[in-house]
C-alpha atoms as a PDB file:
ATOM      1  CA  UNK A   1      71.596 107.392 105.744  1.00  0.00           C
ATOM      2  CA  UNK A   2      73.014 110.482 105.253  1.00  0.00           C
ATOM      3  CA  UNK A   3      76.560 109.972 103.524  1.00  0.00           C
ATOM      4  CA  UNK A   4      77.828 107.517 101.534  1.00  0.00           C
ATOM      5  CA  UNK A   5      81.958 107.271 100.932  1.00  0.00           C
ATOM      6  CA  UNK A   6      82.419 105.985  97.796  1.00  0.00           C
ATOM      7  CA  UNK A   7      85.796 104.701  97.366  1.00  0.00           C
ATOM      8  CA  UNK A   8      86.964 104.160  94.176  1.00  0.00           C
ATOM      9  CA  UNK A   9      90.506 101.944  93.478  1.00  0.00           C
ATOM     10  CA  UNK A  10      90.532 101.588  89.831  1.00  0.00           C
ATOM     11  CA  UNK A  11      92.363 104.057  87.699  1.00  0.00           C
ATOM     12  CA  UNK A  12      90.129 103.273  84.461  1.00  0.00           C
ATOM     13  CA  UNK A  13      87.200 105.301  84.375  1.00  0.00           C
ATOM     14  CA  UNK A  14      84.353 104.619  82.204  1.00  0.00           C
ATOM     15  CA  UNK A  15      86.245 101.638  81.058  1.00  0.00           C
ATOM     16  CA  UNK A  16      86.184  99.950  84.486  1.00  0.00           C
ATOM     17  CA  UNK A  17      84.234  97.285  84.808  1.00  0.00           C
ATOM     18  CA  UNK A  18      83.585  97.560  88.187  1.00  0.00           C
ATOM     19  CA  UNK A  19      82.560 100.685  87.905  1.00  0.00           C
ATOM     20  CA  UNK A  20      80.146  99.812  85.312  1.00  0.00           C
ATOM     21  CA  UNK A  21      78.879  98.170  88.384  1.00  0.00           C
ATOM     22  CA  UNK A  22      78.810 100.205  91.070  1.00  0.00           C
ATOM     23  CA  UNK A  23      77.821 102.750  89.116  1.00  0.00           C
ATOM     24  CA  UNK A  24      74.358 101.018  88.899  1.00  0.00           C
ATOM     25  CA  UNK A  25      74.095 100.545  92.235  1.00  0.00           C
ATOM     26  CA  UNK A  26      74.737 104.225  92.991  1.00  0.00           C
ATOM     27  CA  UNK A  27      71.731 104.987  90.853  1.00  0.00           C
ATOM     28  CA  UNK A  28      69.682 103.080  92.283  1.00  0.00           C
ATOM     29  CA  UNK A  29      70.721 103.502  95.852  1.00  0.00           C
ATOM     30  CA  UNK A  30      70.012 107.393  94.556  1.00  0.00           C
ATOM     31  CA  UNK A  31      67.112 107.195  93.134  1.00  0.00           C
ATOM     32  CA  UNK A  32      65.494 105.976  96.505  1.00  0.00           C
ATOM     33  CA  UNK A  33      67.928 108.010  98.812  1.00  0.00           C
ATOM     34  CA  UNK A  34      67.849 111.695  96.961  1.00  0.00           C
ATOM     35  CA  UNK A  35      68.796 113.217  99.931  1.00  0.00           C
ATOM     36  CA  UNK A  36      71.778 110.965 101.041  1.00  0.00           C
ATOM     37  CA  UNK A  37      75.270 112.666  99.892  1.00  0.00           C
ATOM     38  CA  UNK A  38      77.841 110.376  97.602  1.00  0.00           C
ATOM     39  CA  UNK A  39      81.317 111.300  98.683  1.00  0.00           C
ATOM     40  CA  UNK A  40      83.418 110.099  95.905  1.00  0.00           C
ATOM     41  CA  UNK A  41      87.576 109.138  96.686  1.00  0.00           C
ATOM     42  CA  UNK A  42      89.706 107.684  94.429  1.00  0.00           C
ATOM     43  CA  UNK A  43      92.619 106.427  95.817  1.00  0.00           C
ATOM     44  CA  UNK A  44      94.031 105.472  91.980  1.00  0.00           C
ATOM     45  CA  UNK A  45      94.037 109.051  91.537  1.00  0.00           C
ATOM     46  CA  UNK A  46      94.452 111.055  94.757  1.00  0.00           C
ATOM     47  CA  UNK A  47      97.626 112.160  96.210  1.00  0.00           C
ATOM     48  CA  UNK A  48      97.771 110.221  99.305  1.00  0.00           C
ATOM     49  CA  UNK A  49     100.081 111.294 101.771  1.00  0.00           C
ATOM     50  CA  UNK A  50     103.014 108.970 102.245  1.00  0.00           C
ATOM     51  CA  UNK A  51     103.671 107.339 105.825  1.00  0.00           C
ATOM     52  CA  UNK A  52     106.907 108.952 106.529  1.00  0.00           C
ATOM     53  CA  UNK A  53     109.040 108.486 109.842  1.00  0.00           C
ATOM     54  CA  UNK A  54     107.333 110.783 111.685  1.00  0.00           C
ATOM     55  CA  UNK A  55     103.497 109.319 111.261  1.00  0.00           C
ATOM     56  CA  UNK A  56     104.801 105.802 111.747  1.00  0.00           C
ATOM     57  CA  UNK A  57     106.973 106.902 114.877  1.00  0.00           C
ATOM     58  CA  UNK A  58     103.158 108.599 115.689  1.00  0.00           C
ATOM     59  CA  UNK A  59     101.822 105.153 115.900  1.00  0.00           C
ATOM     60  CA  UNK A  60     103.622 103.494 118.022  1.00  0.00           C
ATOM     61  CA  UNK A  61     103.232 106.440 120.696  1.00  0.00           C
ATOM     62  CA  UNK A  62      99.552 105.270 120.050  1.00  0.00           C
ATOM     63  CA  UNK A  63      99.840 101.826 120.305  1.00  0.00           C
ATOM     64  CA  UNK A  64     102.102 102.534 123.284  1.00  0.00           C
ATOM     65  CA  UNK A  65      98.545 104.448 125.200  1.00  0.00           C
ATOM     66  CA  UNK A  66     100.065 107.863 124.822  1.00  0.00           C
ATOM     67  CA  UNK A  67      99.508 111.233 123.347  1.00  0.00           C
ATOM     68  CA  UNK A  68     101.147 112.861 120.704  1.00  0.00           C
ATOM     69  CA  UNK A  69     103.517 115.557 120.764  1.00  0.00           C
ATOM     70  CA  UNK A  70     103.299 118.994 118.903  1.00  0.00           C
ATOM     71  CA  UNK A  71     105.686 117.884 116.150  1.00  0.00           C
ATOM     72  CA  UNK A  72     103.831 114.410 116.011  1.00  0.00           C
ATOM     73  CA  UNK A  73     100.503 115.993 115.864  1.00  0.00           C
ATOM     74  CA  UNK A  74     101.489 118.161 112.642  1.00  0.00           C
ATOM     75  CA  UNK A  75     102.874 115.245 110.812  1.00  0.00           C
ATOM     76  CA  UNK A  76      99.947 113.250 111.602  1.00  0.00           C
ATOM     77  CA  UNK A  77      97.194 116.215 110.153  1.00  0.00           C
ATOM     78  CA  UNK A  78      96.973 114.598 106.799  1.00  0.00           C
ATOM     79  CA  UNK A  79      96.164 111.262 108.429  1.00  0.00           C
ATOM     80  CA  UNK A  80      93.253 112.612 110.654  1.00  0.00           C
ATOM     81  CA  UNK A  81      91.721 114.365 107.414  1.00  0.00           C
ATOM     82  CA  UNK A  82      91.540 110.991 105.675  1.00  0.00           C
ATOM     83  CA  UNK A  83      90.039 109.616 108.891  1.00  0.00           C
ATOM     84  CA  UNK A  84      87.906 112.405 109.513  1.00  0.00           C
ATOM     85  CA  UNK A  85      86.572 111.850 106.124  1.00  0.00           C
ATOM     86  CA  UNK A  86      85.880 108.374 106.413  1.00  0.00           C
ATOM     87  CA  UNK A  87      84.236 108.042 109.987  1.00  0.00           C
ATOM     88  CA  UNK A  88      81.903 110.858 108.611  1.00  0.00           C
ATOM     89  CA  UNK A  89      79.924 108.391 106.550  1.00  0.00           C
ATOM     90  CA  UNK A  90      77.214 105.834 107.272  1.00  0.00           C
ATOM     91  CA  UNK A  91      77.871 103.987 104.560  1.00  0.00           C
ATOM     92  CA  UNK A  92      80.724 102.524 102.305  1.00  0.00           C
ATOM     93  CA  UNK A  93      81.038 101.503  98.647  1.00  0.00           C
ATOM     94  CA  UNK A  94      84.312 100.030  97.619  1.00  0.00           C
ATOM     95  CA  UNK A  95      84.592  99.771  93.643  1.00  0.00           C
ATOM     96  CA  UNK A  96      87.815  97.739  93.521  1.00  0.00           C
ATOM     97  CA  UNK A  97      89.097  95.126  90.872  1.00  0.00           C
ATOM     98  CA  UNK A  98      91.160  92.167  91.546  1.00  0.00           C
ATOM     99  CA  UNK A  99      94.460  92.353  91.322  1.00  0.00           C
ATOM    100  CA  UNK A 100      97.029  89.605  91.235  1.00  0.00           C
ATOM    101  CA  UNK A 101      94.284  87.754  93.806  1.00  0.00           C
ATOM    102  CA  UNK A 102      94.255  90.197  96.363  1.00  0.00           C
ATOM    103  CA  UNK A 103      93.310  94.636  96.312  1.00  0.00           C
ATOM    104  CA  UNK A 104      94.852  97.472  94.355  1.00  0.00           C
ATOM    105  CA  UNK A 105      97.884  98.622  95.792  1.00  0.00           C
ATOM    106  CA  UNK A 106      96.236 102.145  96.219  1.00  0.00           C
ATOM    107  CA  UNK A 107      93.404 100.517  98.120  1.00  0.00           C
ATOM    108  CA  UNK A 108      96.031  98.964 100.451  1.00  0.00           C
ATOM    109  CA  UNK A 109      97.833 102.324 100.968  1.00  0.00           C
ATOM    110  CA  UNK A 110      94.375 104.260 102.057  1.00  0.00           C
ATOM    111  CA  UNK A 111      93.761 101.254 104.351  1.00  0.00           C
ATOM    112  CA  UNK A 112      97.005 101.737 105.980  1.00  0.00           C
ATOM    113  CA  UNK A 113      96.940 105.187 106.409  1.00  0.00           C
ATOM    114  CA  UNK A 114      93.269 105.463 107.960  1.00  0.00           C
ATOM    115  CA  UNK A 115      92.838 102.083 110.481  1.00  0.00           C
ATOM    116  CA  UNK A 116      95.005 103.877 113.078  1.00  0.00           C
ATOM    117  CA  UNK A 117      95.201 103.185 116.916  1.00  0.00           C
ATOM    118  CA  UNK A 118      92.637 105.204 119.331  1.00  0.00           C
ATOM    119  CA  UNK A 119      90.908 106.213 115.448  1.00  0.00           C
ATOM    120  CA  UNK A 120      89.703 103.062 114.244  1.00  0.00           C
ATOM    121  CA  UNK A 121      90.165 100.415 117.193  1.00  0.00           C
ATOM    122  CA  UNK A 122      91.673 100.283 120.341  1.00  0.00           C
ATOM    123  CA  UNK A 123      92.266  98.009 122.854  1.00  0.00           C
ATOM    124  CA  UNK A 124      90.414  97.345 125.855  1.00  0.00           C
ATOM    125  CA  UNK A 125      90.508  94.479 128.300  1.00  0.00           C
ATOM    126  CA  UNK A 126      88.680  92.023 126.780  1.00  0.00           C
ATOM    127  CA  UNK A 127      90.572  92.565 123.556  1.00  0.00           C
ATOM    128  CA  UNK A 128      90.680  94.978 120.944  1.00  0.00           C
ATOM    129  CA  UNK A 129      86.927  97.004 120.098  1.00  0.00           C
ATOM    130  CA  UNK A 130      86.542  98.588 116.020  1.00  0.00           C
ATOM    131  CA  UNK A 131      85.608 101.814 116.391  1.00  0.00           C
ATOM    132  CA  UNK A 132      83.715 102.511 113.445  1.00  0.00           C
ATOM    133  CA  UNK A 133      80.766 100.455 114.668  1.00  0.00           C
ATOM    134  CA  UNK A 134      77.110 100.903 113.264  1.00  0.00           C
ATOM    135  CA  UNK A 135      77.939 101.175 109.448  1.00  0.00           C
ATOM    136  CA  UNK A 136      77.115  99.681 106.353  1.00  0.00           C
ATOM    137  CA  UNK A 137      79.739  98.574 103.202  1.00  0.00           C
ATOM    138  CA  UNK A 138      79.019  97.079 100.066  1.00  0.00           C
ATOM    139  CA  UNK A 139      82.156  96.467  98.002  1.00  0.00           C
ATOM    140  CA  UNK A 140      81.825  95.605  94.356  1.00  0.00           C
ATOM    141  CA  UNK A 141      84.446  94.040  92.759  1.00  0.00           C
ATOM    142  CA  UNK A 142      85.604  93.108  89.086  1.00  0.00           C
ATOM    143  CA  UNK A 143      87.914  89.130  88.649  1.00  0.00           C
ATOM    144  CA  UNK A 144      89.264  87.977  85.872  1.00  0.00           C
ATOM    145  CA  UNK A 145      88.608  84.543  86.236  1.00  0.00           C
ATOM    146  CA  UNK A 146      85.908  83.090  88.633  1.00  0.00           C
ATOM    147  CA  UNK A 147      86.962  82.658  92.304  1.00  0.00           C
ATOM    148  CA  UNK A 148      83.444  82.070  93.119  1.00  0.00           C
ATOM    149  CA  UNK A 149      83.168  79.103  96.259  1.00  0.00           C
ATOM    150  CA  UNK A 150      83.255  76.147  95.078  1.00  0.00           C
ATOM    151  CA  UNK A 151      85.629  76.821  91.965  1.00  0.00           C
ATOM    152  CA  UNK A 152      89.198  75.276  91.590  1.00  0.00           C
ATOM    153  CA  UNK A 153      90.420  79.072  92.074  1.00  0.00           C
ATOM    154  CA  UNK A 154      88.358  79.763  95.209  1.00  0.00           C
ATOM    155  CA  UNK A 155      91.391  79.659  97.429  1.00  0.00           C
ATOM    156  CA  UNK A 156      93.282  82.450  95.326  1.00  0.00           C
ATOM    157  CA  UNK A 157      90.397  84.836  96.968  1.00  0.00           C
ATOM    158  CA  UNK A 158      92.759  87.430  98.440  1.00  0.00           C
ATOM    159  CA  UNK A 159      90.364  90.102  98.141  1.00  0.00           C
ATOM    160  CA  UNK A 160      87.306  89.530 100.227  1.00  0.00           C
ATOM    161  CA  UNK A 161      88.103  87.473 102.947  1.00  0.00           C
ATOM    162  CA  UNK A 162      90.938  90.282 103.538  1.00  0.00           C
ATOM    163  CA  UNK A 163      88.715  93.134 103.704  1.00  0.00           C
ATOM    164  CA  UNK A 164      86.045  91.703 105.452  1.00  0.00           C
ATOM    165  CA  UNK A 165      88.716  90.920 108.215  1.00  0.00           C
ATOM    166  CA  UNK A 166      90.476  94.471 108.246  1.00  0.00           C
ATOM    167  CA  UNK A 167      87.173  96.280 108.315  1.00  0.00           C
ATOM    168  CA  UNK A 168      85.871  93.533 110.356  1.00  0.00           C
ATOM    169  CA  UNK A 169      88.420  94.589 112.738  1.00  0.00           C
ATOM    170  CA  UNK A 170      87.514  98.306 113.223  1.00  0.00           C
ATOM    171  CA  UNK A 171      84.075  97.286 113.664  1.00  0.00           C
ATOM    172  CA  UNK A 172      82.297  96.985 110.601  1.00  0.00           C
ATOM    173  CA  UNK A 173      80.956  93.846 110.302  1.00  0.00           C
ATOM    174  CA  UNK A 174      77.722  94.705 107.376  1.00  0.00           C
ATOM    175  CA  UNK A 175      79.484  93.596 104.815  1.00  0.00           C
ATOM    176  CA  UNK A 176      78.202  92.990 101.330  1.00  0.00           C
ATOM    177  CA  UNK A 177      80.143  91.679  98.207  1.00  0.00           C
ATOM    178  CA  UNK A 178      79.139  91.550  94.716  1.00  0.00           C
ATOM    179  CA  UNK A 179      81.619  89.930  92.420  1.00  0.00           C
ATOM    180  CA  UNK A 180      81.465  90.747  88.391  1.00  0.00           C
ATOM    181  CA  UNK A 181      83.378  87.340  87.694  1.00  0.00           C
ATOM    182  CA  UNK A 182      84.839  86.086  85.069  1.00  0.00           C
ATOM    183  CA  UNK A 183      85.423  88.891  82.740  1.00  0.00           C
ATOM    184  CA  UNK A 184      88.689  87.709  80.942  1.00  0.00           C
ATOM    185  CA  UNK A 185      88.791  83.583  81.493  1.00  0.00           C
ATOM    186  CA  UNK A 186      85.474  83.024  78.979  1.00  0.00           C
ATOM    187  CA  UNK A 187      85.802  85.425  76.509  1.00  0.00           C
ATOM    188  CA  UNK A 188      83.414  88.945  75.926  1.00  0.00           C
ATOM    189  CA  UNK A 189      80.060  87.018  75.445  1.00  0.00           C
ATOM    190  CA  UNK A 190      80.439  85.621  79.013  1.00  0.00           C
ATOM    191  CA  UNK A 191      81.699  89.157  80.344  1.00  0.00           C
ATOM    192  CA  UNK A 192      79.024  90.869  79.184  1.00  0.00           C
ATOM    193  CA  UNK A 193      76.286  88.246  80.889  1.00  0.00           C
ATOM    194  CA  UNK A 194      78.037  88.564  84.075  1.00  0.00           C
ATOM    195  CA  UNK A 195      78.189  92.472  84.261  1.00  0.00           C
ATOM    196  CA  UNK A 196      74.515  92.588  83.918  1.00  0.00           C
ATOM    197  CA  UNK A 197      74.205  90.301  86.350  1.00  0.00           C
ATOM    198  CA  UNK A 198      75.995  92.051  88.819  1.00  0.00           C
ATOM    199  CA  UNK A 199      74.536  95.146  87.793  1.00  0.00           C
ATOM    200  CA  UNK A 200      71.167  93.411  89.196  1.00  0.00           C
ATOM    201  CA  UNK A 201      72.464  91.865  92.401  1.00  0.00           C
ATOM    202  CA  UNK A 202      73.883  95.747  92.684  1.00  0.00           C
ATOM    203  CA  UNK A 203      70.442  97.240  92.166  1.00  0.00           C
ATOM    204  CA  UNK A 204      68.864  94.500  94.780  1.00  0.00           C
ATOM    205  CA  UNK A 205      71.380  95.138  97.452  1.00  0.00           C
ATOM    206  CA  UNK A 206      70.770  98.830  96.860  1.00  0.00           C
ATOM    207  CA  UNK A 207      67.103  98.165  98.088  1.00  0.00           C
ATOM    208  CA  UNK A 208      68.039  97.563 101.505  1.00  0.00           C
ATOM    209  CA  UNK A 209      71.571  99.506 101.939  1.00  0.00           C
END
């Protein structure tokens, strides 16, 4: 593997959790992989382009099996960077925390702006066919309380059934979660234990990313 995206959907820092996370996974992932370049994006941070008329009105020519015009094209050169950026990796790391059940707003607005028709997916006869086929993604993420399967909050998971089925959609279907959980419901004792839990299960999956 020769580039890693890393995106990043917590505005925190070093006082994200998640990151606490990922950030041993990166290491280790590193430490075997010197070679393999870690593309860092936060979308908490970065100035993400808006979707204004013109870039929506872009894709439904799209959708519609058509090309876009001159004055279509221009609006849509911020999108294609972002898309450019992402289908130039071989490998995904999503650091995002739970929030109110589901992903970070910001996380929501990068996903909206990159799975784009004839990009991402397109469709075909027999149905629609991803288009970012062949790739890895580990996303680690940081709960509250514990939505683990098989606890009374289970069905308030938002978060990974929803990203496994949008980037299940454009074709990438290697999907591995690890979920810091709970970090607020049992107090800091019980935080702490399940950080350095993750942190392992992060180093593990690291092994054969």
């Amino acid at each position: 593997m020769k580039k890693i995206l890393h995106i990043v959907a917590t505005p925190r820092g070093e006082d994200s959790r998640t990151l606490k996370v990922s950030q041993a996974f990166l290491r280790a992932f590193t430490g075997k992989n010197p070679d393999c370049k870690i593309d860092e994006l936060n979308v908490a941070t970065e100035n993400l382009p808006g979707l204004s008329l013109k870039m929506i009105s872009g894709k439904y020519v799209l959708l519609g099996g058509k090309e876009l015009d001159d004055k279509l094209k221009e609006a849509w050169k911020p999108i294609e960077r972002h898309i450019e950026r992402f289908l130039s990796a071989e490998g995904y790391l999503i650091s995002a925390p739970m929030w109110n059940f589901g992903i970070p707003y910001s996380l929501k607005h990068y996903i909206d702006l990159i799975i784009q028709p004839k990009y991402l997916f397109r469709y075909t006869d027999k149905g629609v066919e991803g288009l970012a086929k062949n790739k890895k993604m580990i996303v680690i993420t940081s709960r509250g309380g514990d939505y683990s399967p098989g606890s009374p909050f289970n069905n308030y998971d938002f978060q990974e059934p929803y990203l496994r089925a949008v980037f299940g959609f454009v074709g990438i279907s290697d999907i591995v979660f690890i979920n810091a959980q709970p970090m607020d419901a049992l107090g800091q004792e019980v935080q702490d234990k399940k950080i350095e839990e993750a942190k392992v299960l992060a180093k593990k999956a690291a092994e054969s990313f």
